[in-house]
N, C-alpha and C. Protein backbone atom coordinates (compact mmCIF):
# COMPACT_ATOMS: atom_id res chain seq x y z
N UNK A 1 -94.38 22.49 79.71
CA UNK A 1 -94.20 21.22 79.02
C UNK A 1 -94.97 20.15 79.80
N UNK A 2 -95.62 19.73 79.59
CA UNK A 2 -96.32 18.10 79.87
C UNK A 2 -95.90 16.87 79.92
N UNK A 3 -96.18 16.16 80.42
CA UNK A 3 -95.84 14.62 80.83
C UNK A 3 -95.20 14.05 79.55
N UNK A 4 -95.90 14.00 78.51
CA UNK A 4 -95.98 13.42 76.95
C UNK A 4 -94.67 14.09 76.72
N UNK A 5 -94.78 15.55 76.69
CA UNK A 5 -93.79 16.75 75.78
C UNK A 5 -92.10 15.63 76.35
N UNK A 6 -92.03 15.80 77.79
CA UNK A 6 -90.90 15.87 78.93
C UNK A 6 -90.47 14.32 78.37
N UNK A 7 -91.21 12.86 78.31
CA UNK A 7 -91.16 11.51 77.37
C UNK A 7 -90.44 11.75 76.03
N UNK A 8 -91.01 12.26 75.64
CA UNK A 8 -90.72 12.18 73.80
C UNK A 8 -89.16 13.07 73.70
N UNK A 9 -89.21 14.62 74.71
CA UNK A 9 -87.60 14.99 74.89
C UNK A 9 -86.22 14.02 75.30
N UNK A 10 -86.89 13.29 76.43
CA UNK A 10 -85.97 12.36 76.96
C UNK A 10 -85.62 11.02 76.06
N UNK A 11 -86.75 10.75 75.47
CA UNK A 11 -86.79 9.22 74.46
C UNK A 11 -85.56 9.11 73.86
N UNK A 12 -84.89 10.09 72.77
CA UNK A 12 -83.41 10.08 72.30
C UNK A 12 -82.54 9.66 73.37
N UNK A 13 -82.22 10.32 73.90
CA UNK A 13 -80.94 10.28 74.96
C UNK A 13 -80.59 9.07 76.02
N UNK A 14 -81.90 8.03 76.21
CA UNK A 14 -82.45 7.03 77.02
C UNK A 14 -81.34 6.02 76.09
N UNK A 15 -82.76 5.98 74.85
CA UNK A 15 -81.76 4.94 73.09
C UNK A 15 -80.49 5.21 73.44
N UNK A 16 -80.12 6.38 73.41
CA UNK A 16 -78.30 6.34 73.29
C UNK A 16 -77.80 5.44 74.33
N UNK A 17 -78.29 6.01 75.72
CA UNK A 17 -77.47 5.61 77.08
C UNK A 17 -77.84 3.76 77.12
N UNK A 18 -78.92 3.84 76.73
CA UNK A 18 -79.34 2.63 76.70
C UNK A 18 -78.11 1.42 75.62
N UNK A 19 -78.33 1.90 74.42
CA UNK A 19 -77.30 1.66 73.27
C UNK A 19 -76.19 1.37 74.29
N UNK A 20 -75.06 2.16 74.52
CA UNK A 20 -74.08 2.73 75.14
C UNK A 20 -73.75 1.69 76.19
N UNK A 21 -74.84 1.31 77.06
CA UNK A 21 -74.32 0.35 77.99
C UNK A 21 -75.00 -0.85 77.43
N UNK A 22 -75.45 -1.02 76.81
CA UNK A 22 -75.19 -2.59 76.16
C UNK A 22 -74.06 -2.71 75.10
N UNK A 23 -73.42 -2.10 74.61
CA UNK A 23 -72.17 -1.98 74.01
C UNK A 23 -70.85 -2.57 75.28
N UNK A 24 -70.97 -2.15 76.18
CA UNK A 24 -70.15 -1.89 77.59
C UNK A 24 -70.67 -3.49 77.56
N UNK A 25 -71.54 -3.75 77.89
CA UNK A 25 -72.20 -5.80 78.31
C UNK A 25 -71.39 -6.54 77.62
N UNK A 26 -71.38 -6.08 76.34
CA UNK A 26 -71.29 -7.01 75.21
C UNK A 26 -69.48 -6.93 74.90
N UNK A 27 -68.60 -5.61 75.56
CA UNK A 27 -67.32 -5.94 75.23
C UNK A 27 -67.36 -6.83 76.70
N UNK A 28 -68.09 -6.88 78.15
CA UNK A 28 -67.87 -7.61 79.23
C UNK A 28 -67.62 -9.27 78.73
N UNK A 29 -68.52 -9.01 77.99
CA UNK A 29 -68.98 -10.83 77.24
C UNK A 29 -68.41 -11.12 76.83
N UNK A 30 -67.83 -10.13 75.27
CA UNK A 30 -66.45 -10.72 74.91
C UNK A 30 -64.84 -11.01 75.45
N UNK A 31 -64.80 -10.66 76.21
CA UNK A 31 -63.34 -10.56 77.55
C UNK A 31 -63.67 -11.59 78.19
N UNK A 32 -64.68 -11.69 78.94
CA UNK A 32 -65.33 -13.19 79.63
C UNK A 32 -65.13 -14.47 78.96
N UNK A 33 -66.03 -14.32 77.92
CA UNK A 33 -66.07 -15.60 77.28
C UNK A 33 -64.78 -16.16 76.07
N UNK A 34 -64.00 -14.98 75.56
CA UNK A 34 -62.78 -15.43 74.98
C UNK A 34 -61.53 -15.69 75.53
N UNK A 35 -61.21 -14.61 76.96
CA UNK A 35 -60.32 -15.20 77.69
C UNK A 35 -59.85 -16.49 77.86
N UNK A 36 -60.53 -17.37 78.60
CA UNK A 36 -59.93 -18.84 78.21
C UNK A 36 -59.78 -19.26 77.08
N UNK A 37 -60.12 -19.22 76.14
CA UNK A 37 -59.75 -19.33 75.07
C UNK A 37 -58.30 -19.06 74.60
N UNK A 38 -58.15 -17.80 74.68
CA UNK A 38 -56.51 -16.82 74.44
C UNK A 38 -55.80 -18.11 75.68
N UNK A 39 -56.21 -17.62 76.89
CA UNK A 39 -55.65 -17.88 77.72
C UNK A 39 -55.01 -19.96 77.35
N UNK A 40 -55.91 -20.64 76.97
CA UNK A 40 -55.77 -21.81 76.89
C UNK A 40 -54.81 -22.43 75.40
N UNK A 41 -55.13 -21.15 74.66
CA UNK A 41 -53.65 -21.24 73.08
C UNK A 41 -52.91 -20.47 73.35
N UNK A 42 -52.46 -19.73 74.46
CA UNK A 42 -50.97 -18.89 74.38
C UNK A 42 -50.85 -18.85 76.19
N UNK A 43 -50.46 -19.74 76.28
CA UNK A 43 -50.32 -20.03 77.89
C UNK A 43 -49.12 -18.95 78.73
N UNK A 44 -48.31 -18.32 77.89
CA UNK A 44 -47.56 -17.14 78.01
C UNK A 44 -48.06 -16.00 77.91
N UNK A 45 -49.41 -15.61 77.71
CA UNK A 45 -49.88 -14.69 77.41
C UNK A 45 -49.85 -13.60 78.47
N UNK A 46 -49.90 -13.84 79.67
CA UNK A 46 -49.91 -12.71 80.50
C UNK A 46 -48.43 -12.08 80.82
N UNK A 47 -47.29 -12.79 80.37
CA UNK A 47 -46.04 -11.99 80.74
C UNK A 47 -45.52 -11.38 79.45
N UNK A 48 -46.66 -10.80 78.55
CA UNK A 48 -46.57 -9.74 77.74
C UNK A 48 -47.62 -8.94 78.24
N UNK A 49 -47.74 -7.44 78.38
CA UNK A 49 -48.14 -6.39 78.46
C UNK A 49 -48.80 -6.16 77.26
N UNK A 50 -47.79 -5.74 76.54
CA UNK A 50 -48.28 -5.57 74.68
C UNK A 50 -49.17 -6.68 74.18
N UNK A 51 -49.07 -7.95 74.32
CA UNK A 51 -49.64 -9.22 73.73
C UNK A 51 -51.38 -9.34 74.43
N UNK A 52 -50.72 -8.89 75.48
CA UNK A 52 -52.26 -8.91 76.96
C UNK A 52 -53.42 -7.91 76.56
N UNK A 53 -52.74 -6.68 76.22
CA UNK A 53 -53.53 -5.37 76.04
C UNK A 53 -54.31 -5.47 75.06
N UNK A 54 -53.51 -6.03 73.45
CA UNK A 54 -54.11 -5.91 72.58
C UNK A 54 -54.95 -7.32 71.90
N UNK A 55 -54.73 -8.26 72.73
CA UNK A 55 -55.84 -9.31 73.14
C UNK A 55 -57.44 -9.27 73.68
N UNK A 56 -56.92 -8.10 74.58
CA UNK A 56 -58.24 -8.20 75.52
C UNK A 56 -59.00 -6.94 74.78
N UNK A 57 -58.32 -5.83 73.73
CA UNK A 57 -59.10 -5.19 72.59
C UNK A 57 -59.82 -6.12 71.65
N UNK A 58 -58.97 -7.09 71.62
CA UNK A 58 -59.62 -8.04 70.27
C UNK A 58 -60.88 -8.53 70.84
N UNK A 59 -60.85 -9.31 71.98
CA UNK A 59 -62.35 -9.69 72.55
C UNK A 59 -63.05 -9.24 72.76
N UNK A 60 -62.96 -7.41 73.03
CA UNK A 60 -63.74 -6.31 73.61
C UNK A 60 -64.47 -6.08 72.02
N UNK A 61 -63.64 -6.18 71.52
CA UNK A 61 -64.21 -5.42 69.88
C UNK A 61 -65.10 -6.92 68.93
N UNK A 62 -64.76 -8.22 69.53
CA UNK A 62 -65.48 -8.66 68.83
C UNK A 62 -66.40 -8.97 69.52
N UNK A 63 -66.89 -9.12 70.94
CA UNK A 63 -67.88 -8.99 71.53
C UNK A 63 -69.08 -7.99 71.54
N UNK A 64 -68.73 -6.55 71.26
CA UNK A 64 -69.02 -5.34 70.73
C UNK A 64 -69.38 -5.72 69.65
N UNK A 65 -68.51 -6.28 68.20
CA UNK A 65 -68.98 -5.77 67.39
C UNK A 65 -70.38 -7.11 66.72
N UNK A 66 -70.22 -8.22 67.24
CA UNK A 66 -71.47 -9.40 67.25
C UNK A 66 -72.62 -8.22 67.52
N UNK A 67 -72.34 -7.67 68.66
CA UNK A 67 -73.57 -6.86 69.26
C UNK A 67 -74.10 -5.95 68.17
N UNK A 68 -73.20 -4.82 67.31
CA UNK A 68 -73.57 -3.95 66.58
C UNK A 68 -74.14 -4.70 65.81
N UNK A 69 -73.97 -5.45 65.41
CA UNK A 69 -74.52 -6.23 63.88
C UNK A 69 -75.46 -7.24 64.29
N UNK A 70 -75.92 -7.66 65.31
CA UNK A 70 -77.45 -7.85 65.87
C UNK A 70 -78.50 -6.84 65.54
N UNK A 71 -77.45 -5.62 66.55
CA UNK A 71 -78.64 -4.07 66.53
C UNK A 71 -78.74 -3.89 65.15
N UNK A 72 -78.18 -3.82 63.76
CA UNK A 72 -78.59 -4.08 62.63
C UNK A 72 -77.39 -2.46 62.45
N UNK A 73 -76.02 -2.51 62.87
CA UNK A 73 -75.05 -1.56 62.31
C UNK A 73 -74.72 -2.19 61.11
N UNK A 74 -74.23 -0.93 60.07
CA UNK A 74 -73.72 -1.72 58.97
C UNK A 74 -71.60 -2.44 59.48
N UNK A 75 -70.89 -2.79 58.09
CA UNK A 75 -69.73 -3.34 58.82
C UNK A 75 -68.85 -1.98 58.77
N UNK A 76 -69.08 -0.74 58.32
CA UNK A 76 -68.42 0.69 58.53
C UNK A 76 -68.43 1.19 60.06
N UNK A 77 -69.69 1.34 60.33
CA UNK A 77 -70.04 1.59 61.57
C UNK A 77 -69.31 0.75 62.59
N UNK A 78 -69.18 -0.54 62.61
CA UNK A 78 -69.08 -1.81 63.39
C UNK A 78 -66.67 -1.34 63.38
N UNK A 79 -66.82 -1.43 62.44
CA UNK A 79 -65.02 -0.94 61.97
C UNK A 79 -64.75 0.20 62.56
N UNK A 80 -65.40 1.36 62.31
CA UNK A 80 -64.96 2.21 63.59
C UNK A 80 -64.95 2.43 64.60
N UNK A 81 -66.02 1.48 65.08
CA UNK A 81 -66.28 1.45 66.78
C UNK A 81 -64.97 0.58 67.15
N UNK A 82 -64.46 -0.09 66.42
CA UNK A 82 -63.50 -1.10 66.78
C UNK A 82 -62.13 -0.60 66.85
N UNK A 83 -61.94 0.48 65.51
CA UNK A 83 -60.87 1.28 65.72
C UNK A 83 -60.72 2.20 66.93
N UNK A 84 -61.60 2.69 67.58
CA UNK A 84 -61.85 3.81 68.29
C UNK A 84 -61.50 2.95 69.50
N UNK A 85 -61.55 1.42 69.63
CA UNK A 85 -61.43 1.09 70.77
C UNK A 85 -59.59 0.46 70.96
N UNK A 86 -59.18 0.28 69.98
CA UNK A 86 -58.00 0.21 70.20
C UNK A 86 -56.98 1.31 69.82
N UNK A 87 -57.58 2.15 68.91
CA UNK A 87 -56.51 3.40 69.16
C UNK A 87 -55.88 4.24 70.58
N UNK A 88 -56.61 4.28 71.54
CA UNK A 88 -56.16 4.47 72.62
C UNK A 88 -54.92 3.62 73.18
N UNK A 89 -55.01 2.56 73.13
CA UNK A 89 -54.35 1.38 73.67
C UNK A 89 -52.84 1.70 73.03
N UNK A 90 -53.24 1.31 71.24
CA UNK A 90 -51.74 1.75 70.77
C UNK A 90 -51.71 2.96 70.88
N UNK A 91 -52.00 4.05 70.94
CA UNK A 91 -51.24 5.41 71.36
C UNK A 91 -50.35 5.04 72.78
N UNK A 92 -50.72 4.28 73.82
CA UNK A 92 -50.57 4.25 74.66
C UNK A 92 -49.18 3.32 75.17
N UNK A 93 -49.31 2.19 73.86
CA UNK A 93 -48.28 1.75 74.20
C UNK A 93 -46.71 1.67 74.22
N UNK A 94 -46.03 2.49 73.33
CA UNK A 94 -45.17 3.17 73.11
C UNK A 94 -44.64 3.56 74.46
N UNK A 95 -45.66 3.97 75.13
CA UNK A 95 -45.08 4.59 77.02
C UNK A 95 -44.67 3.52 77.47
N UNK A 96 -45.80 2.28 77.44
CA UNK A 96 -45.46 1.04 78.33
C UNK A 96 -44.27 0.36 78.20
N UNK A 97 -44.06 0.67 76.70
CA UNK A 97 -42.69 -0.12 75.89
C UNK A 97 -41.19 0.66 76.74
N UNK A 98 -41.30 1.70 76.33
CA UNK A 98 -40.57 2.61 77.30
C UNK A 98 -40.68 2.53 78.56
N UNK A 99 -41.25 2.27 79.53
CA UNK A 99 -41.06 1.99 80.56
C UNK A 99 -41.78 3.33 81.36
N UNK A 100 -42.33 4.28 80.86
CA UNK A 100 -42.66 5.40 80.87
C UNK A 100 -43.97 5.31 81.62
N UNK A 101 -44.79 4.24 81.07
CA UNK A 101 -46.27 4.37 81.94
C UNK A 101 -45.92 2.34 82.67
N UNK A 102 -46.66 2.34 83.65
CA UNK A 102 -46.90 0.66 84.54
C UNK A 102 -47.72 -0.01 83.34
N UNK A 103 -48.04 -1.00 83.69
CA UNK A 103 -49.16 -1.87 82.82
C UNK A 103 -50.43 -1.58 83.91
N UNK A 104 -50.82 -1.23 84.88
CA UNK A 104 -51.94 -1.42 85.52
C UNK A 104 -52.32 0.49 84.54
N UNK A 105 -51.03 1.61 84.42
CA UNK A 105 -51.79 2.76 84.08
C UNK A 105 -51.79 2.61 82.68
N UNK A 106 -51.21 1.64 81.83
CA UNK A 106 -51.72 1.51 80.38
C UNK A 106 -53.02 0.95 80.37
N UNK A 107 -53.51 -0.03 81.35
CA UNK A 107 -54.89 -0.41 81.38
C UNK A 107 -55.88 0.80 81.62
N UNK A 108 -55.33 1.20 83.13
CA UNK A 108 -56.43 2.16 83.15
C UNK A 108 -56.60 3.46 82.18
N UNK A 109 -56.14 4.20 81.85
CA UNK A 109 -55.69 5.32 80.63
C UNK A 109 -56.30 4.42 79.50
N UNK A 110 -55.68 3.49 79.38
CA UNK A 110 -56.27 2.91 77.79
C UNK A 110 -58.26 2.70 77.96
N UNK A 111 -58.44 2.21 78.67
CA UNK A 111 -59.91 2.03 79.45
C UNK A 111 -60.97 3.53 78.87
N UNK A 112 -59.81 4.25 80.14
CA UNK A 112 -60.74 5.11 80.33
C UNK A 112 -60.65 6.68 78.72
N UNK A 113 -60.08 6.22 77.64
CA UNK A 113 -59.71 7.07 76.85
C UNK A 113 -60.61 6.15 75.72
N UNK A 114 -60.98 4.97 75.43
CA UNK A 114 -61.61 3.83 75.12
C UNK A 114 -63.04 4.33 74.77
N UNK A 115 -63.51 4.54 76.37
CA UNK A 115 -64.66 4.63 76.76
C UNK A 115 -65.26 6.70 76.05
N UNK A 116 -64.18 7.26 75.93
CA UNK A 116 -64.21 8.90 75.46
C UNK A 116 -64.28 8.26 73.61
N UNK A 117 -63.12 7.60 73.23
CA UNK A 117 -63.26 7.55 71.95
C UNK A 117 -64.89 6.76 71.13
N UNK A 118 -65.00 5.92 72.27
CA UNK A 118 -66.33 5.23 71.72
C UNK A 118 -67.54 6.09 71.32
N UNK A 119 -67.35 6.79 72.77
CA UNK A 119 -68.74 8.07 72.74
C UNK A 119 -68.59 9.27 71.89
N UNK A 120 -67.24 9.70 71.02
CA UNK A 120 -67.38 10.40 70.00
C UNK A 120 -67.25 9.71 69.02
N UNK A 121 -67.20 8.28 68.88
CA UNK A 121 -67.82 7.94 67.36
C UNK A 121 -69.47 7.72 67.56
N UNK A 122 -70.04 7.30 68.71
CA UNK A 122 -71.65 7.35 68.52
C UNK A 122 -71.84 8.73 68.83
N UNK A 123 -71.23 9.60 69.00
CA UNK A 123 -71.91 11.22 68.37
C UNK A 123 -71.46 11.70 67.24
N UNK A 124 -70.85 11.08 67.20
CA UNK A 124 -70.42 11.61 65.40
C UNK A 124 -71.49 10.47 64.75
N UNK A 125 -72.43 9.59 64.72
CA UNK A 125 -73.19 8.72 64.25
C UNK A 125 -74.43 8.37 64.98
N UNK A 126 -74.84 9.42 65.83
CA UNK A 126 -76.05 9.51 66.49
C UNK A 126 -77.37 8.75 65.94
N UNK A 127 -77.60 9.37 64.61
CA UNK A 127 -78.73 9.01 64.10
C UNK A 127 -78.77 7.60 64.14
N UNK A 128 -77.70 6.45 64.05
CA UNK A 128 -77.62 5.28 64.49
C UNK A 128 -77.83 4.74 65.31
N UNK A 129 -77.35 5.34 66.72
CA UNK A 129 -77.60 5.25 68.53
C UNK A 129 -78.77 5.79 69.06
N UNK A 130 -79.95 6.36 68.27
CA UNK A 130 -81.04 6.60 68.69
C UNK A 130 -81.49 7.79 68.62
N UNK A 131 -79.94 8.57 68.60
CA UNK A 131 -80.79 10.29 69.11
C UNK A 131 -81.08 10.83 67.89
């Protein structure tokens, strides 16, 4: 295989990863820049768990989803990336409610199950993410 061949193999997978972490920027942006916001109309907001968690989905997903619909996703695409990012969370919270999981391991678990659900909806929709 050749220089060219070894480019053009890799080119897909770059788009994705590439895709993939500007998705990751853009929920950073939205958590960043809406926080005060939340934070400045619900001044109680942090001594809910439940209220906190599914706040900081809302900013993640609309920060994310501004982004998809720049990159030119339709609003299907943009809706499931959004579902995929808070279904973890509520699966999750039911434990927290119970007393069953901390709030630091509903964050992390919710995070890191987030970050699995995202990447099987852009492989289940590849041809979108580049590859």
């Amino acid at each position: 295989m050749n220089h060219e061949e070894h480019g053009i193999a890799r080119h897909p997978a770059r788009r994705f990863t590439r895709h993939a972490v500007e998705m990751v920027a853009a929920m950073v942006a939205g958590m960043v820049l809406l926080e005060p916001v939340w934070s400045f109309a619900w001044p109680g907001l942090r001594e809910s768990t439940t209220a906190q968690t599914l706040v900081m989905a809302t900013n993640m997903s609309i920060g994310m989803a501004v982004w998809m619909r720049v990159r030119g996703h339709g609003a299907a695409s943009v809706a499931e990336m959004a579902a995929a990012m808070y279904l973890p969370f509520l699966l999750l919270l039911p434990f927290s409610l119970a007393g069953a999981v901390t709030a630091m391991q509903l964050m992390t678990a919710g995070h890191v199950l987030m970050l699995a659900a995202m990447l099987a909806v852009m492989l289940r929709r590849r041809h979108e993410y580049g590859w």
